[in-house]
N, C-alpha and C. Protein backbone atom coordinates (compact mmCIF):
# COMPACT_ATOMS: atom_id res chain seq x y z
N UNK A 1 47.44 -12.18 -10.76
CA UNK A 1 47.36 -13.58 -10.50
C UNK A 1 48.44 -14.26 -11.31
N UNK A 2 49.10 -15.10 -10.97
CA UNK A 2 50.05 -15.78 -11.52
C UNK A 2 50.37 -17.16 -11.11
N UNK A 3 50.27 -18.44 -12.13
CA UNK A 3 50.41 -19.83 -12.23
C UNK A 3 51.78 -20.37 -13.20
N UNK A 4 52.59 -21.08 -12.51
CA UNK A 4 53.37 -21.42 -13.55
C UNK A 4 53.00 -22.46 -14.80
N UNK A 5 52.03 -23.01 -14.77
CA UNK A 5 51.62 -24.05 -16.12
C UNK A 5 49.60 -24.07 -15.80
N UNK A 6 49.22 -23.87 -17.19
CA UNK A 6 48.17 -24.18 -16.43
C UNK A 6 47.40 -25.31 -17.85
N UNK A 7 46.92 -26.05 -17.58
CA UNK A 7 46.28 -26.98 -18.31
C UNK A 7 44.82 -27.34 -17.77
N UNK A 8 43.84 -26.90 -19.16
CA UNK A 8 42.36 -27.55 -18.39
C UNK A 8 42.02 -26.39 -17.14
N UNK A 9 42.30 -25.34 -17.36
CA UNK A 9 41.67 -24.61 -15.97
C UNK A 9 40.87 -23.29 -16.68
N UNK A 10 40.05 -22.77 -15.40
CA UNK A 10 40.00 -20.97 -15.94
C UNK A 10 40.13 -20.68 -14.78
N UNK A 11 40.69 -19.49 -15.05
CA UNK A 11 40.92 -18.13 -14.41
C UNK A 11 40.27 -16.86 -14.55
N UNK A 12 40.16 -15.92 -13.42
CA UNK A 12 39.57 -14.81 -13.57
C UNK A 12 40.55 -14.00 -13.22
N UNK A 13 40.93 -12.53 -13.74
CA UNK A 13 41.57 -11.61 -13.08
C UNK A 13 41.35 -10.62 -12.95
N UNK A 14 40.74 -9.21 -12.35
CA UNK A 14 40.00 -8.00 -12.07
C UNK A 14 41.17 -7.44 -12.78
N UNK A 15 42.51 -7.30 -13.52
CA UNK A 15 43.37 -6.31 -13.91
C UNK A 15 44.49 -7.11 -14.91
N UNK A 16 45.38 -8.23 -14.47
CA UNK A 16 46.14 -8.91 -15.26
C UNK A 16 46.32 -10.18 -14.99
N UNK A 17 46.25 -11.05 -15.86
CA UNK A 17 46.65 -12.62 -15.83
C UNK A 17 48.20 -12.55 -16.30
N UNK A 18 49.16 -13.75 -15.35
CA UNK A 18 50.39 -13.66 -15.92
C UNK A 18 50.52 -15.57 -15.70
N UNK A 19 51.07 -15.79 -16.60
CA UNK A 19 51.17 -17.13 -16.73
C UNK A 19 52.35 -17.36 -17.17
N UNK A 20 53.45 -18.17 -16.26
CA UNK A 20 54.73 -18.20 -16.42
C UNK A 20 54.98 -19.09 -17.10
N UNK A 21 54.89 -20.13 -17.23
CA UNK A 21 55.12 -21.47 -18.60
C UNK A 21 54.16 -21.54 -19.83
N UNK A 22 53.82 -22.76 -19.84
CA UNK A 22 52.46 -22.89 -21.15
C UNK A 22 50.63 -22.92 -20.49
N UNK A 23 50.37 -22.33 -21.07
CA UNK A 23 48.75 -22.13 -21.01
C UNK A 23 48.10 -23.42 -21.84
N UNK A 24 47.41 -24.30 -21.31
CA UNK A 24 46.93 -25.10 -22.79
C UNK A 24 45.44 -25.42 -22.39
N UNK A 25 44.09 -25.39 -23.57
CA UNK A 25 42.83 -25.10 -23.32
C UNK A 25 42.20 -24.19 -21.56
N UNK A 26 43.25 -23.49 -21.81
CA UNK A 26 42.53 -22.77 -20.48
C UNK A 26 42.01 -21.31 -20.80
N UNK A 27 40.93 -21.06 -19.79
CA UNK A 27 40.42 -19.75 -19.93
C UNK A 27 40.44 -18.81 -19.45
N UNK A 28 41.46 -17.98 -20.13
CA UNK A 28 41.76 -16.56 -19.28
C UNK A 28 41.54 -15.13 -19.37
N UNK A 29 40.73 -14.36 -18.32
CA UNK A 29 40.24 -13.18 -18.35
C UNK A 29 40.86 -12.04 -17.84
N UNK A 30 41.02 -11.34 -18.60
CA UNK A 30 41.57 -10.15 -17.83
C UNK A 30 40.94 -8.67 -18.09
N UNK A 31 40.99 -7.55 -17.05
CA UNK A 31 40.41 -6.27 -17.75
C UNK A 31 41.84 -5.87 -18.78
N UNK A 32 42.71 -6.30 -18.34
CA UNK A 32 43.56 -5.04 -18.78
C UNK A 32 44.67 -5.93 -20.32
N UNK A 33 45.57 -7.16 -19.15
CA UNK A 33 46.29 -7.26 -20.33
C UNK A 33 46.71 -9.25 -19.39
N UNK A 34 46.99 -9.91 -20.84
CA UNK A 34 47.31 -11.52 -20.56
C UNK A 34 48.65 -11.62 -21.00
N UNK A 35 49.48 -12.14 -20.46
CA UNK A 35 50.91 -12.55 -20.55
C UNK A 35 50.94 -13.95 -20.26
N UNK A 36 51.33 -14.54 -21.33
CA UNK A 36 52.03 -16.39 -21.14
C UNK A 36 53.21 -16.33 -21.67
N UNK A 37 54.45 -16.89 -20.87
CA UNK A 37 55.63 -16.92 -21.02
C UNK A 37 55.87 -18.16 -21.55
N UNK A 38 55.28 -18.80 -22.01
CA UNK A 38 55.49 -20.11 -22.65
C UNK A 38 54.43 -20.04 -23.70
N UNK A 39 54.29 -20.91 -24.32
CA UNK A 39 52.90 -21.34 -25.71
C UNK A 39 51.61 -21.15 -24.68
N UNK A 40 50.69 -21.27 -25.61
CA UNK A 40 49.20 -20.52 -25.64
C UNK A 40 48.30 -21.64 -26.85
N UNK A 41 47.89 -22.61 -26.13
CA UNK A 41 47.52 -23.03 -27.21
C UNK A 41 45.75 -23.54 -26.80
N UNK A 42 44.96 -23.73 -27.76
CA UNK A 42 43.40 -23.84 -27.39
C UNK A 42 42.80 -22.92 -25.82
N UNK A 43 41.78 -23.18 -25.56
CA UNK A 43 41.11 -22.16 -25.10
C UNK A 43 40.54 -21.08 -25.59
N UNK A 44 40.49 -20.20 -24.59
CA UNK A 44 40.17 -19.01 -24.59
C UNK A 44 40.61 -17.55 -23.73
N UNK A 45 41.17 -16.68 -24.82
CA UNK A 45 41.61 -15.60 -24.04
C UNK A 45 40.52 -14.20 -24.32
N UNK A 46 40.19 -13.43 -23.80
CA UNK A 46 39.56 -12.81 -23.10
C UNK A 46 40.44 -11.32 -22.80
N UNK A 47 40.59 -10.14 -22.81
CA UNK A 47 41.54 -9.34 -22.32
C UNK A 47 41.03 -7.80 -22.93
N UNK A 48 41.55 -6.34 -21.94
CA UNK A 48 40.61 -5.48 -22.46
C UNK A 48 42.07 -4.83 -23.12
N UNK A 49 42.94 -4.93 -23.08
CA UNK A 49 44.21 -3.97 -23.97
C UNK A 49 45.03 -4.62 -24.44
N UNK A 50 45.95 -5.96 -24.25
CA UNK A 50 47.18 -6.33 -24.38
C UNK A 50 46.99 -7.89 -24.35
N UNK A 51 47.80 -8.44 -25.04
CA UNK A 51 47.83 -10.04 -25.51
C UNK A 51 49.38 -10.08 -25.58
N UNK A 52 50.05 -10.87 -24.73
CA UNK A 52 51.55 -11.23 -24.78
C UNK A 52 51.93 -12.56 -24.73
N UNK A 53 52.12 -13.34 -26.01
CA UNK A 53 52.44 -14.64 -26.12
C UNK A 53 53.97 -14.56 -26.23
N UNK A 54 54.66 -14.98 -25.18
CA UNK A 54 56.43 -15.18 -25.77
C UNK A 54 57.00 -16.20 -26.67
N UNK A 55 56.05 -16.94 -26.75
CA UNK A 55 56.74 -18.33 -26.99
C UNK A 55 55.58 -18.05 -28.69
N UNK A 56 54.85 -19.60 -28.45
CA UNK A 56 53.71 -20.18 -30.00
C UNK A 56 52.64 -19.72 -29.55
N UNK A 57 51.52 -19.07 -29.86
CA UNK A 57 50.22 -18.92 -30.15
C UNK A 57 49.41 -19.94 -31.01
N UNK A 58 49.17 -21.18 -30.34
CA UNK A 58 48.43 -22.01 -31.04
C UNK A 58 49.47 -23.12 -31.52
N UNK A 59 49.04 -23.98 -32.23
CA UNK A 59 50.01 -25.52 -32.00
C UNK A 59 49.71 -25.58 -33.41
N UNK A 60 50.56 -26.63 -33.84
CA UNK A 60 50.99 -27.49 -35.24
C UNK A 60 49.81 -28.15 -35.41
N UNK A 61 48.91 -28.96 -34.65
CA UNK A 61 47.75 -29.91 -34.09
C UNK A 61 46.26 -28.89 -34.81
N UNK A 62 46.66 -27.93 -34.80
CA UNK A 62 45.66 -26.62 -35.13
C UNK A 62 44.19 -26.91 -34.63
N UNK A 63 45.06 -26.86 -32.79
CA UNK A 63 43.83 -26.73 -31.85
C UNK A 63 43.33 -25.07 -31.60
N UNK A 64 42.08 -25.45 -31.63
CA UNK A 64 41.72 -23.02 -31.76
C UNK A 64 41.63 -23.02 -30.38
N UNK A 65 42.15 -22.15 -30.40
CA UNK A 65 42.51 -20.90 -29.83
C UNK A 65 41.76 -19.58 -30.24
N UNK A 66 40.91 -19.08 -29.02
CA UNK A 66 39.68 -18.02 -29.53
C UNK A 66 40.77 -16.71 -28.58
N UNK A 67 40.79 -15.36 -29.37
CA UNK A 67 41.23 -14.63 -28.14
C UNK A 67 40.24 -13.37 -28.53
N UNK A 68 39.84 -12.61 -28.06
CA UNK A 68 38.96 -11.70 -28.24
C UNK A 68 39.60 -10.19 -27.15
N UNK A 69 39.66 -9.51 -27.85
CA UNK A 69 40.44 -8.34 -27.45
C UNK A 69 39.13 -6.95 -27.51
N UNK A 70 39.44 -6.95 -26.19
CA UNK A 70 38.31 -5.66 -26.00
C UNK A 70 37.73 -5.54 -23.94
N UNK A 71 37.16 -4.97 -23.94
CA UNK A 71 36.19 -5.13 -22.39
C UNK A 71 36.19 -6.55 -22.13
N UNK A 72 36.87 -7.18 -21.11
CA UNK A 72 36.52 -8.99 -20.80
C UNK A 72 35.06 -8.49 -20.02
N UNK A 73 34.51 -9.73 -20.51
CA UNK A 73 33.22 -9.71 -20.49
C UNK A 73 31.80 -9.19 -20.80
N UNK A 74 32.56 -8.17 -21.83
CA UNK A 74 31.86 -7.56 -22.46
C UNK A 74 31.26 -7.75 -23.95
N UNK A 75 30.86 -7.11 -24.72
CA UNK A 75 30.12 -7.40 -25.86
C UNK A 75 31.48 -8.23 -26.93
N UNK A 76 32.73 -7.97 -26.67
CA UNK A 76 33.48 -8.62 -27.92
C UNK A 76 33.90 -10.35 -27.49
N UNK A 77 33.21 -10.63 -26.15
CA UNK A 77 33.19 -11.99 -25.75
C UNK A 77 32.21 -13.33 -26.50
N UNK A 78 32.21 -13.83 -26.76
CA UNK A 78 30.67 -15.05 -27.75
C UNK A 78 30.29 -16.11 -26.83
């Protein structure tokens, strides 16, 4: 699945989320692995192998940002 900006949304993905600009409070799931080609900031990431931020992980503003790495939807989710 792939969005170029996403703000205020969630997403689901059965294998990989790819997000071509900035991610901001959005919620993204993946089994396998999340890619944002731009900043990553608040929300929630979700993912069972791989976390790829190119850009900032989280803002100056020090809005959280939860990412939980393991089985999406599984026990390492809250």
């Amino acid at each position: 699945m792939e969005r170029s900006h996403l703000e205020v949304e969630g997403l689901f993905a059965a294998r990989e989320v790819l997000v071509l600009q900035d991610a901001r409070a959005a919620v993204l799931e993946a089994r396998k692995q999340v890619r944002v080609d731009g900043n990553l900031s608040g929300g929630l990431v979700v993912c069972g192998a791989r976390l790829q931020v190119v850009a900032d992980l989280g803002n100056e503003a020090g809005t959280t940002t939860r990412v939980h790495l393991g089985e999406a939807g599984g026990q390492s989710r809250e």
